[in-house]
PDB file of N, CA and C in Angstrom:
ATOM      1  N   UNK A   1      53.482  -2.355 -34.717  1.00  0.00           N
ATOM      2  CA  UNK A   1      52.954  -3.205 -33.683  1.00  0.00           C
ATOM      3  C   UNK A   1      53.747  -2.937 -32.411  1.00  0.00           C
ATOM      4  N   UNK A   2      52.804  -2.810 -31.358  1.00  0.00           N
ATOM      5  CA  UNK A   2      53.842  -2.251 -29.949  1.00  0.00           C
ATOM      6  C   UNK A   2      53.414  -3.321 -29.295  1.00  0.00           C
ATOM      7  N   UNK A   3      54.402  -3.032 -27.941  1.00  0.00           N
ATOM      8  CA  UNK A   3      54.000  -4.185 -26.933  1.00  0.00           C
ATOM      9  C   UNK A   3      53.179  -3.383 -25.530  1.00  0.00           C
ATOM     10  N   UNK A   4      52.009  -4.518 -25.201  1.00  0.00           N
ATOM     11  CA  UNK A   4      51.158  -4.207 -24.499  1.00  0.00           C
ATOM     12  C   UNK A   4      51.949  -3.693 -23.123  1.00  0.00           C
ATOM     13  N   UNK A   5      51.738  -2.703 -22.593  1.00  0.00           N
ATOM     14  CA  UNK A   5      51.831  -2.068 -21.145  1.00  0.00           C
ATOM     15  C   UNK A   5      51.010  -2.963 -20.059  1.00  0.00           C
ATOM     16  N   UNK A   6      51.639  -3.143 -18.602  1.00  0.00           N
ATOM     17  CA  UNK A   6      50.802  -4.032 -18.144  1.00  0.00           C
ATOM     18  C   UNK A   6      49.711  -2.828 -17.439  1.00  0.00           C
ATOM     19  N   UNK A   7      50.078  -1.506 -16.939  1.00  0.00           N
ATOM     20  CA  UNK A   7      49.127  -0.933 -16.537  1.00  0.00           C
ATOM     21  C   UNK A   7      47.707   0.014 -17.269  1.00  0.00           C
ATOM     22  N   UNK A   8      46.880  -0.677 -16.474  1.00  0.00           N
ATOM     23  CA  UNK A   8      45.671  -0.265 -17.488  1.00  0.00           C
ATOM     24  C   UNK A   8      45.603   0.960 -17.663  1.00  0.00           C
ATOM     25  N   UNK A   9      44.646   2.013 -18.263  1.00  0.00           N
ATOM     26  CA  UNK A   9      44.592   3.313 -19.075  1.00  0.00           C
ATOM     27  C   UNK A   9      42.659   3.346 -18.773  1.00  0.00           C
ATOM     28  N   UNK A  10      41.957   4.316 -17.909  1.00  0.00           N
ATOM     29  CA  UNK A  10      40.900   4.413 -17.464  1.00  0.00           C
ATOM     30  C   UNK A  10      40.732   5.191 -18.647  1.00  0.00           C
ATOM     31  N   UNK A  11      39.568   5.476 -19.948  1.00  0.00           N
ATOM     32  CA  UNK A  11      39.735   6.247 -20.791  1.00  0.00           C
ATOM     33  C   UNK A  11      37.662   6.043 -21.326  1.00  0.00           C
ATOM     34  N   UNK A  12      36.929   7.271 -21.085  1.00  0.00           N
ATOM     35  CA  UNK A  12      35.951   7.421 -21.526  1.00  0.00           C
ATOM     36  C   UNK A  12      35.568   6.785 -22.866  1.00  0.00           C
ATOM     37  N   UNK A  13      34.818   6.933 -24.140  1.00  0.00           N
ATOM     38  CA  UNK A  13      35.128   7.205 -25.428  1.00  0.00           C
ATOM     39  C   UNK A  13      35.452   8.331 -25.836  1.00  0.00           C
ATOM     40  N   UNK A  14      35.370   9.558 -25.178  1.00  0.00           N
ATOM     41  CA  UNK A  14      35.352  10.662 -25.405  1.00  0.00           C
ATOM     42  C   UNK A  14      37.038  10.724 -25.246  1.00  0.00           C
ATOM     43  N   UNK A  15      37.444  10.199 -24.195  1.00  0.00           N
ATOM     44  CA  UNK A  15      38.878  10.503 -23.773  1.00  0.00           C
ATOM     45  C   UNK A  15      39.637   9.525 -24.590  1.00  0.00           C
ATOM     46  N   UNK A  16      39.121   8.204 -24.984  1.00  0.00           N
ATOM     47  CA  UNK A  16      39.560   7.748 -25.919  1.00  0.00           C
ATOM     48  C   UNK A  16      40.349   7.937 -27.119  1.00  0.00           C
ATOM     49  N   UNK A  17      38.815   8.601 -27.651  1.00  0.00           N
ATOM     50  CA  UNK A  17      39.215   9.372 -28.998  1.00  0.00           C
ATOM     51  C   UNK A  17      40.334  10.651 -28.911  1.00  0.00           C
ATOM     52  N   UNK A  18      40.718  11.165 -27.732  1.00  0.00           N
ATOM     53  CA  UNK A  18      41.745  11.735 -27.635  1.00  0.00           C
ATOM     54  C   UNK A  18      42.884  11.497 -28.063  1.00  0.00           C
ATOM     55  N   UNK A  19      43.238  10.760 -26.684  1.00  0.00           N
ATOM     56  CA  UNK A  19      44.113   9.523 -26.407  1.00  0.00           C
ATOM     57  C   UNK A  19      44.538   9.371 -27.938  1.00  0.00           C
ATOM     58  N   UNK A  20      44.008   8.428 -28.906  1.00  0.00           N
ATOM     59  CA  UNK A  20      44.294   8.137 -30.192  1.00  0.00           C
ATOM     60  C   UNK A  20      44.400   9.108 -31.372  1.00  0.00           C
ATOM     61  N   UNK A  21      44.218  10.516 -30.568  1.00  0.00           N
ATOM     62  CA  UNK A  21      44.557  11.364 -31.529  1.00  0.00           C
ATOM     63  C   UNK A  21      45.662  11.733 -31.428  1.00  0.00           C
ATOM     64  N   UNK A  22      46.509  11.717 -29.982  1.00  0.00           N
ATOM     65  CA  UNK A  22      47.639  11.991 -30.022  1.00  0.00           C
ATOM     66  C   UNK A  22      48.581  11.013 -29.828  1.00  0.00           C
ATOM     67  N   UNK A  23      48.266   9.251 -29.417  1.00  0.00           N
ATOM     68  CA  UNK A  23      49.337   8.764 -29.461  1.00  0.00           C
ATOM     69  C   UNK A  23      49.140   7.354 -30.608  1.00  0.00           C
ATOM     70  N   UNK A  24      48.295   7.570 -31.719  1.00  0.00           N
ATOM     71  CA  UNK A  24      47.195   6.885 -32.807  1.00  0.00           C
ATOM     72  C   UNK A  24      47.333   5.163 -32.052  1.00  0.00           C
ATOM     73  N   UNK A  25      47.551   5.122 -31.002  1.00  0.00           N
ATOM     74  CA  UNK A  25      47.649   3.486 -30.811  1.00  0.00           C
ATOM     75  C   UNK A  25      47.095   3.098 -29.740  1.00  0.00           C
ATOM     76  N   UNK A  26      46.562   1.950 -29.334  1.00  0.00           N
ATOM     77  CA  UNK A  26      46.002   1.327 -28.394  1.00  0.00           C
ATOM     78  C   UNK A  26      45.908   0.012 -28.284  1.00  0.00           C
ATOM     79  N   UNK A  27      46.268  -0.864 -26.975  1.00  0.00           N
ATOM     80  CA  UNK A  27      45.672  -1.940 -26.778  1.00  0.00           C
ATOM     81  C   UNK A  27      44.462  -2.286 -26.180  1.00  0.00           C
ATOM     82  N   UNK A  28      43.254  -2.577 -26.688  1.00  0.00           N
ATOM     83  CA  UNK A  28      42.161  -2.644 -25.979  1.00  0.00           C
ATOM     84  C   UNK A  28      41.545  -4.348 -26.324  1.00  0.00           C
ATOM     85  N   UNK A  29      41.150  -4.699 -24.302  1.00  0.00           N
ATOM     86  CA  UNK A  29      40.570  -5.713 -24.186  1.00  0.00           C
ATOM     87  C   UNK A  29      39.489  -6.289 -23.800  1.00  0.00           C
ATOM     88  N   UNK A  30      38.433  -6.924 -24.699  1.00  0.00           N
ATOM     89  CA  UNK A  30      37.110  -6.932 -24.008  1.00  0.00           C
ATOM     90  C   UNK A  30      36.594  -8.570 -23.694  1.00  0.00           C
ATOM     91  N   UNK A  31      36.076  -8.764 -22.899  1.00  0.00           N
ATOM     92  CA  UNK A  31      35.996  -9.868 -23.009  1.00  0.00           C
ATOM     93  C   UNK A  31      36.929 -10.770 -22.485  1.00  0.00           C
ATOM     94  N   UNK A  32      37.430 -12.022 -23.353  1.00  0.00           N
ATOM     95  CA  UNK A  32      38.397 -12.257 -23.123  1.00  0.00           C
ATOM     96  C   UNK A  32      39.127 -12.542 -24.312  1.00  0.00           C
ATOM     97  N   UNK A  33      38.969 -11.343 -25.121  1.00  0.00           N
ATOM     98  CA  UNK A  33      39.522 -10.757 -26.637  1.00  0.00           C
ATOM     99  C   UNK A  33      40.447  -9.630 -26.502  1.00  0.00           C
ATOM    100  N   UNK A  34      41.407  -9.615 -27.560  1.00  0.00           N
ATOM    101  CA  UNK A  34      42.785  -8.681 -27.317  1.00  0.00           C
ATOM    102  C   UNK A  34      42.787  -8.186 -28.840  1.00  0.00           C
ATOM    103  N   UNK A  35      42.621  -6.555 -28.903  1.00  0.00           N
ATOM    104  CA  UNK A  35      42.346  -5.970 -29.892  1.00  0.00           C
ATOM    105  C   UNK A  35      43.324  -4.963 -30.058  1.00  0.00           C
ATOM    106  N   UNK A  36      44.001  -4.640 -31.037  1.00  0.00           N
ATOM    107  CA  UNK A  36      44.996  -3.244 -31.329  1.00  0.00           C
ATOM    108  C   UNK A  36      44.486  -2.294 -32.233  1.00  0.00           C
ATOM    109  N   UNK A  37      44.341  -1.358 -31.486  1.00  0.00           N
ATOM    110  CA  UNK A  37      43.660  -0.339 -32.371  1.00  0.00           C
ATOM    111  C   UNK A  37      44.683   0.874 -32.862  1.00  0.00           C
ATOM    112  N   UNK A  38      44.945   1.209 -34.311  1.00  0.00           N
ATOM    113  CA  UNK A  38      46.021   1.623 -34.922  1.00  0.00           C
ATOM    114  C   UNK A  38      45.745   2.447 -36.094  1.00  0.00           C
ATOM    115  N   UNK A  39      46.804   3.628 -35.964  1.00  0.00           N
ATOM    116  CA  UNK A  39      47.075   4.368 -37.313  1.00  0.00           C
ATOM    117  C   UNK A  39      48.197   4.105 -38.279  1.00  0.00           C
ATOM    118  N   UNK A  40      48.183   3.313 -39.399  1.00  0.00           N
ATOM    119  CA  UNK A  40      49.100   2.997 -39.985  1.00  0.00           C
ATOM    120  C   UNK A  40      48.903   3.579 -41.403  1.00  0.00           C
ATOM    121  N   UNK A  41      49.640   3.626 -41.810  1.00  0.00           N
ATOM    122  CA  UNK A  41      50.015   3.628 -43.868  1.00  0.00           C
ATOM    123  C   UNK A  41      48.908   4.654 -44.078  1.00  0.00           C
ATOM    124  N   UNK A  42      48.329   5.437 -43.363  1.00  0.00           N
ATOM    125  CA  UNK A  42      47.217   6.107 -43.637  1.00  0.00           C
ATOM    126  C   UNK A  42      45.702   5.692 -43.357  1.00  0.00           C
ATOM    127  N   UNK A  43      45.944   4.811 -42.511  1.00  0.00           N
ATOM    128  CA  UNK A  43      44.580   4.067 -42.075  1.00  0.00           C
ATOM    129  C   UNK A  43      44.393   3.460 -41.236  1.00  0.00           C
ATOM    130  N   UNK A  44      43.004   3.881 -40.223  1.00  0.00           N
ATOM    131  CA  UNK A  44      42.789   3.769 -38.986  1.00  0.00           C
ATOM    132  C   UNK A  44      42.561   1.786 -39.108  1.00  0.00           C
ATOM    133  N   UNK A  45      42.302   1.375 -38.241  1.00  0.00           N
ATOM    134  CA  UNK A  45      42.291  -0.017 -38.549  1.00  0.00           C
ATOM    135  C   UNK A  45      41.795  -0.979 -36.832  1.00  0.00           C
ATOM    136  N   UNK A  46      41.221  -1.763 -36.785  1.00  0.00           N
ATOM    137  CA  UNK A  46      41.574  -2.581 -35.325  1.00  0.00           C
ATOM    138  C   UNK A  46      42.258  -3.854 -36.007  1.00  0.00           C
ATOM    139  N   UNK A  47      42.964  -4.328 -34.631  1.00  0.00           N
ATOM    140  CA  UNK A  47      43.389  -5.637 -35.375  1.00  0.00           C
ATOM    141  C   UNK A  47      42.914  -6.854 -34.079  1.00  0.00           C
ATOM    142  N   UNK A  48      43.414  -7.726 -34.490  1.00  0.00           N
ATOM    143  CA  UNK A  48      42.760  -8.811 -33.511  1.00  0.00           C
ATOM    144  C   UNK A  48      44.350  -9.185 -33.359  1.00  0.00           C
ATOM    145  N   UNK A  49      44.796  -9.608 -31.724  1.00  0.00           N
ATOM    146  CA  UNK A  49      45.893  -9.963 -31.198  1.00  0.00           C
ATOM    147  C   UNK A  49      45.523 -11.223 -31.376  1.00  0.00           C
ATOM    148  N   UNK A  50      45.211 -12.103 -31.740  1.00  0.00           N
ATOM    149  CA  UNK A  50      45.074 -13.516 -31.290  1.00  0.00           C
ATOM    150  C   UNK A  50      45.118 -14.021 -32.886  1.00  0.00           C
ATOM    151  N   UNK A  51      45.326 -13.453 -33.576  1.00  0.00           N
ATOM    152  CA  UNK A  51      45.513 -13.694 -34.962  1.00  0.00           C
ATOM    153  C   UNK A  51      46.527 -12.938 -35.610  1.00  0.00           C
ATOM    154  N   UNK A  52      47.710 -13.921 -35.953  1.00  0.00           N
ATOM    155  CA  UNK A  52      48.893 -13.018 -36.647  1.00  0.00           C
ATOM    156  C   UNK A  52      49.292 -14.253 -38.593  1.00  0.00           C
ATOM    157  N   UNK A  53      49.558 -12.784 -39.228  1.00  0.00           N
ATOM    158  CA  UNK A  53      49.629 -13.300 -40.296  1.00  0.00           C
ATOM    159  C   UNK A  53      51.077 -13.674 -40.640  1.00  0.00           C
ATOM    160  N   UNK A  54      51.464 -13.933 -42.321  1.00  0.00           N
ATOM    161  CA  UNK A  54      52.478 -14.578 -42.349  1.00  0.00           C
ATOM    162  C   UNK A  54      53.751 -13.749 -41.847  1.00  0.00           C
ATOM    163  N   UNK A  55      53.123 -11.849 -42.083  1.00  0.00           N
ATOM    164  CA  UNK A  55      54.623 -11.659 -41.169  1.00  0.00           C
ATOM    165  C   UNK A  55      55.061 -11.739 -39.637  1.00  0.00           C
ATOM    166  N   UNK A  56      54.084 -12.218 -38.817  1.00  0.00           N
ATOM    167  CA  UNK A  56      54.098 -11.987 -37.639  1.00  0.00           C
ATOM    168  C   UNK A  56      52.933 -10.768 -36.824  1.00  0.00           C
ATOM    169  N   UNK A  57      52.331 -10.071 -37.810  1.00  0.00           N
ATOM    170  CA  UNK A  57      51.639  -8.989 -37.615  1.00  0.00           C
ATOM    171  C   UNK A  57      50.318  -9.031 -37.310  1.00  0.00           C
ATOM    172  N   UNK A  58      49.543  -8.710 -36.082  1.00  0.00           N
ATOM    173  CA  UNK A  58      48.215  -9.006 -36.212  1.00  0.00           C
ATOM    174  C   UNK A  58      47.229  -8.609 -37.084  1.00  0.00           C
ATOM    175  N   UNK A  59      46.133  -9.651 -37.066  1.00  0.00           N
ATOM    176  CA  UNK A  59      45.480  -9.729 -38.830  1.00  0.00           C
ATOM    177  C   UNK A  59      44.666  -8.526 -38.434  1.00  0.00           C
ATOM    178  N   UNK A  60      44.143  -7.607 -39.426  1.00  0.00           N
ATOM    179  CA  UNK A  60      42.970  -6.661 -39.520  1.00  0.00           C
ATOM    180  C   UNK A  60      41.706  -7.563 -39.355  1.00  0.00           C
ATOM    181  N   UNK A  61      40.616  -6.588 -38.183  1.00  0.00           N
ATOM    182  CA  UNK A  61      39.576  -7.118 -38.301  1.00  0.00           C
ATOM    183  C   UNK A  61      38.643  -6.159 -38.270  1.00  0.00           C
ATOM    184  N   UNK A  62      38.783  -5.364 -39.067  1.00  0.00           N
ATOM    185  CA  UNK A  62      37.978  -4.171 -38.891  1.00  0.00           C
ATOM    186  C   UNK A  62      38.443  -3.595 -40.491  1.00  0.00           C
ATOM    187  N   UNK A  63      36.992  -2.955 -41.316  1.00  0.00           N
ATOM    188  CA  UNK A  63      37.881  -2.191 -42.433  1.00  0.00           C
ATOM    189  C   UNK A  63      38.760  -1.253 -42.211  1.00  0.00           C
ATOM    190  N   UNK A  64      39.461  -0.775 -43.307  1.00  0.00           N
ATOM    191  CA  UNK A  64      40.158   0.339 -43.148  1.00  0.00           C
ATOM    192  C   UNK A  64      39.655   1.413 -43.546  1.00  0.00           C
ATOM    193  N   UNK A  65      39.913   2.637 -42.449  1.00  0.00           N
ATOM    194  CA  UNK A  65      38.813   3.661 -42.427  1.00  0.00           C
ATOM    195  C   UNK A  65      40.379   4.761 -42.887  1.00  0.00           C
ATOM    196  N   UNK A  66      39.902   6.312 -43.259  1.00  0.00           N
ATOM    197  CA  UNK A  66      40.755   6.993 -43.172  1.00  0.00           C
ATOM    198  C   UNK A  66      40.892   7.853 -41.946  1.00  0.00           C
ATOM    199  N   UNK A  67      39.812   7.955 -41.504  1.00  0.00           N
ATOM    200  CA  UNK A  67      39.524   9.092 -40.314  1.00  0.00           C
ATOM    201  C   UNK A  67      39.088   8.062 -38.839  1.00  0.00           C
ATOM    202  N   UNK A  68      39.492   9.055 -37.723  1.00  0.00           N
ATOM    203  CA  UNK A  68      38.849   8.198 -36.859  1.00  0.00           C
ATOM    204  C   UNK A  68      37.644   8.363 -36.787  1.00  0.00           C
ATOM    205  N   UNK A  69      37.288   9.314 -36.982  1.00  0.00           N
ATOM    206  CA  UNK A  69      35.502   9.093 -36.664  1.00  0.00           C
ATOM    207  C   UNK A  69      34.503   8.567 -37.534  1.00  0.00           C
ATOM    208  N   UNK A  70      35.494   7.488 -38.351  1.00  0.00           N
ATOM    209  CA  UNK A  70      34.668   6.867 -39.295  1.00  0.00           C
ATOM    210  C   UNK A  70      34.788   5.421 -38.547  1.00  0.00           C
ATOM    211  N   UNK A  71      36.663   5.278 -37.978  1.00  0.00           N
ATOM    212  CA  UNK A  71      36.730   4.078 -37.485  1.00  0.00           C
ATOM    213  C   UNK A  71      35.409   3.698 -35.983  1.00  0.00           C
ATOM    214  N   UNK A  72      35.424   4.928 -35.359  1.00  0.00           N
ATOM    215  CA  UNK A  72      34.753   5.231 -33.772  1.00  0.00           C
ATOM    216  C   UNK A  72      33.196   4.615 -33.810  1.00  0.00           C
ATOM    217  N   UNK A  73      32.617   4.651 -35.133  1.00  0.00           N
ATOM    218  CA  UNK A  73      30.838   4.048 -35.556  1.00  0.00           C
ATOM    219  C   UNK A  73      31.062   2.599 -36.417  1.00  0.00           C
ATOM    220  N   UNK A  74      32.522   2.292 -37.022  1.00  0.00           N
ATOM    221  CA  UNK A  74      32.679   1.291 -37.726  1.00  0.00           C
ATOM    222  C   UNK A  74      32.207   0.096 -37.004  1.00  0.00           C
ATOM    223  N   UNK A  75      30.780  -0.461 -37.529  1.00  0.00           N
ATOM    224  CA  UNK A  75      30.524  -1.800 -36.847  1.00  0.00           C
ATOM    225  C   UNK A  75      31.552  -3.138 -37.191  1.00  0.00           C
ATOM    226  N   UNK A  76      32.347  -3.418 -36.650  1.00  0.00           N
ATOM    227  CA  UNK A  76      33.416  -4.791 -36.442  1.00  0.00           C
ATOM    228  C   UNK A  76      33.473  -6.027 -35.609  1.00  0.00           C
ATOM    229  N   UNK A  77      32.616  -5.941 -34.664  1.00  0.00           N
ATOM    230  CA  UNK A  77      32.858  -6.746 -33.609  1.00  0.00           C
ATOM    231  C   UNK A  77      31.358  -7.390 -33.364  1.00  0.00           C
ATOM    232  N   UNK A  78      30.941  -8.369 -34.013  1.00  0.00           N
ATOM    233  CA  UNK A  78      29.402  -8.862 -33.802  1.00  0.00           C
ATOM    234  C   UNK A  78      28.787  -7.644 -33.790  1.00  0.00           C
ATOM    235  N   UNK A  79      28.667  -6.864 -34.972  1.00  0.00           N
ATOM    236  CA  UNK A  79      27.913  -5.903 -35.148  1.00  0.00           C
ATOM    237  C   UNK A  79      28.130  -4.694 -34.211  1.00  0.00           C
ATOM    238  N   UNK A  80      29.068  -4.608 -33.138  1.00  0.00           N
ATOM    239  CA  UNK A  80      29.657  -3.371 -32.522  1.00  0.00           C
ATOM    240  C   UNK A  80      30.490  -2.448 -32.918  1.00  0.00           C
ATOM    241  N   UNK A  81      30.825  -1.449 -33.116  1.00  0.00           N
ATOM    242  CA  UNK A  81      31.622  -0.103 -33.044  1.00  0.00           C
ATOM    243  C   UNK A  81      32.661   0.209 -31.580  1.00  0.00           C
ATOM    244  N   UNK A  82      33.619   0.595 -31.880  1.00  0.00           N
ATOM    245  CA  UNK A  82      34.241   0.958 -30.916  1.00  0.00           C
ATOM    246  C   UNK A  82      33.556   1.747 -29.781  1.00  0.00           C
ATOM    247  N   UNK A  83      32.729   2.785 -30.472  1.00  0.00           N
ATOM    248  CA  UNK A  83      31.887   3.451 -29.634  1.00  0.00           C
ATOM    249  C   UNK A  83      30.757   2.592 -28.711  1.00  0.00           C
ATOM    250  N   UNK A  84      30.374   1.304 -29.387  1.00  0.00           N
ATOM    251  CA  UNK A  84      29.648   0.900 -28.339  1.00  0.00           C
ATOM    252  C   UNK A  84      30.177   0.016 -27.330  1.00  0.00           C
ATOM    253  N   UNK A  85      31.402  -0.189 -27.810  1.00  0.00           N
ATOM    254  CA  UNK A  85      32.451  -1.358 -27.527  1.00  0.00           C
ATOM    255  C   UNK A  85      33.084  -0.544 -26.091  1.00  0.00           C
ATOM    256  N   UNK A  86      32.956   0.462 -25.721  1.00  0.00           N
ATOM    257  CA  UNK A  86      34.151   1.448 -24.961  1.00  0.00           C
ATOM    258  C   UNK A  86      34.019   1.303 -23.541  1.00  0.00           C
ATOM    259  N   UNK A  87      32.717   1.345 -23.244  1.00  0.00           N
ATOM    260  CA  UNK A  87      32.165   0.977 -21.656  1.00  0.00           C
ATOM    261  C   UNK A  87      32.633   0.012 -21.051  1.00  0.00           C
ATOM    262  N   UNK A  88      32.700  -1.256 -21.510  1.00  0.00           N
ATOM    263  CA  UNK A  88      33.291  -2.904 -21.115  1.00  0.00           C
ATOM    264  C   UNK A  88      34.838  -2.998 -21.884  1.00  0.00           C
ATOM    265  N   UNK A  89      35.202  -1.971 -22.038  1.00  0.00           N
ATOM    266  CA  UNK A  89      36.138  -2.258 -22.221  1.00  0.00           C
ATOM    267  C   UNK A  89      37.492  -1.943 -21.482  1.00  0.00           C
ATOM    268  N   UNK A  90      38.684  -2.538 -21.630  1.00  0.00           N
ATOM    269  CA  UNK A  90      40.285  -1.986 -20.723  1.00  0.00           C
ATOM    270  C   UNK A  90      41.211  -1.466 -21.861  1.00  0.00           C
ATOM    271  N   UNK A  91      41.647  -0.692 -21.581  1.00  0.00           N
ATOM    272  CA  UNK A  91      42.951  -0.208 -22.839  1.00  0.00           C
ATOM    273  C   UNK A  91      44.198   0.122 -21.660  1.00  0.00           C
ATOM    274  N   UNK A  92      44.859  -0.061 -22.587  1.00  0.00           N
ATOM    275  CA  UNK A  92      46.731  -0.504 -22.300  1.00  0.00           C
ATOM    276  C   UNK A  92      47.252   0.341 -23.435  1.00  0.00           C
ATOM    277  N   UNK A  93      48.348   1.404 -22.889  1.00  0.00           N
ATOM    278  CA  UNK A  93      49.319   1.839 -23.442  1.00  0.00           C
ATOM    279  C   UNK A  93      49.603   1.334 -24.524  1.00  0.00           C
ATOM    280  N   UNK A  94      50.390   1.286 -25.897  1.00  0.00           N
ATOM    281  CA  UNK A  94      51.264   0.517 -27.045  1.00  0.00           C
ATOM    282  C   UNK A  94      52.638   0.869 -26.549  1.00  0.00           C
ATOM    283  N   UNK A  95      53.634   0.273 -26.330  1.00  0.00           N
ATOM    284  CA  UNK A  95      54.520   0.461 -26.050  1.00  0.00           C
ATOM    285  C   UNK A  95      55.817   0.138 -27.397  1.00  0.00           C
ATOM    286  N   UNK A  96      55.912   1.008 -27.875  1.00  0.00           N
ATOM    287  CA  UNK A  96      56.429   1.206 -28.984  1.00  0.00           C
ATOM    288  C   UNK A  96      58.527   0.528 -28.816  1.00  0.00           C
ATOM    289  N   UNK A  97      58.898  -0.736 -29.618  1.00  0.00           N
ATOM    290  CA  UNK A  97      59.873  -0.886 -29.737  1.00  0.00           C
ATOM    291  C   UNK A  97      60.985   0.130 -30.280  1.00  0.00           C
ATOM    292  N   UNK A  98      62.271   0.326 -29.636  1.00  0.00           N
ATOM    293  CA  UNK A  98      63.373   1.142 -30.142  1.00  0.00           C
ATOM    294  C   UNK A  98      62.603   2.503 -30.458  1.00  0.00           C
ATOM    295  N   UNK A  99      61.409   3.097 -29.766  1.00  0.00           N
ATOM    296  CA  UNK A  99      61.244   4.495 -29.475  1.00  0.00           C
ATOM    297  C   UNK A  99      61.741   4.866 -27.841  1.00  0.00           C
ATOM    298  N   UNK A 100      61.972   6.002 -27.987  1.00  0.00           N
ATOM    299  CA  UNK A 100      62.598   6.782 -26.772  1.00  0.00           C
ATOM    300  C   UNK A 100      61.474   7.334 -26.145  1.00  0.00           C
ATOM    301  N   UNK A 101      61.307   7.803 -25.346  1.00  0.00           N
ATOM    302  CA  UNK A 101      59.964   9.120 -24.685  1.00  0.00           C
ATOM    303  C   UNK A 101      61.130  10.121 -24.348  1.00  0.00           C
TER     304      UNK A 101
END
């Protein structure tokens, strides 16, 4: 779990799916909903920021996919996909604790 960057990240879906290929993390906000989109333990995943479980960790709201381009069509969001989700949406850096650049 990283902490949100305050400057936004202009990112196509196309550039998106980049983006998360090389840095597997994202904060993305639609609405007035706060979503983390993540590669963990072997699995792509979104999570919902506004919901944290007993460790502190935001809850999954999206299945767990292995690939992204399974997560990119995964309907999660009132029947949306990231892919349809991408247009209205803002993404923010993950700013990763006790990593260096």
């Amino acid at each position: 779990m990283g902490l949100k960057a305050d400057e936004t990240i202009p990112l196509s879906f196309e550039e998106l799916l980049g983006y998360l290929r090389s840095k597997t993390r994202v904060f993305m906000d639609i609405d007035d909903d706060q979503y983390y989109i993540t590669h963990t333990d072997g699995y792509w995943r979104v999570q919902d920021c506004s919901k944290l479980n007993e460790k502190g960790r935001f809850t999954d709201c999206s299945e767990l996919v292995t690939t992204l381009s399974e997560l990119a069509e995964l309907p999660w969001r009132d029947g949306q996909s990231l892919h349809d989700l991408c247009d209205n949406a803002t993404f923010h850096e993950s700013i990763q604790e006790g990593w260096t650049l």
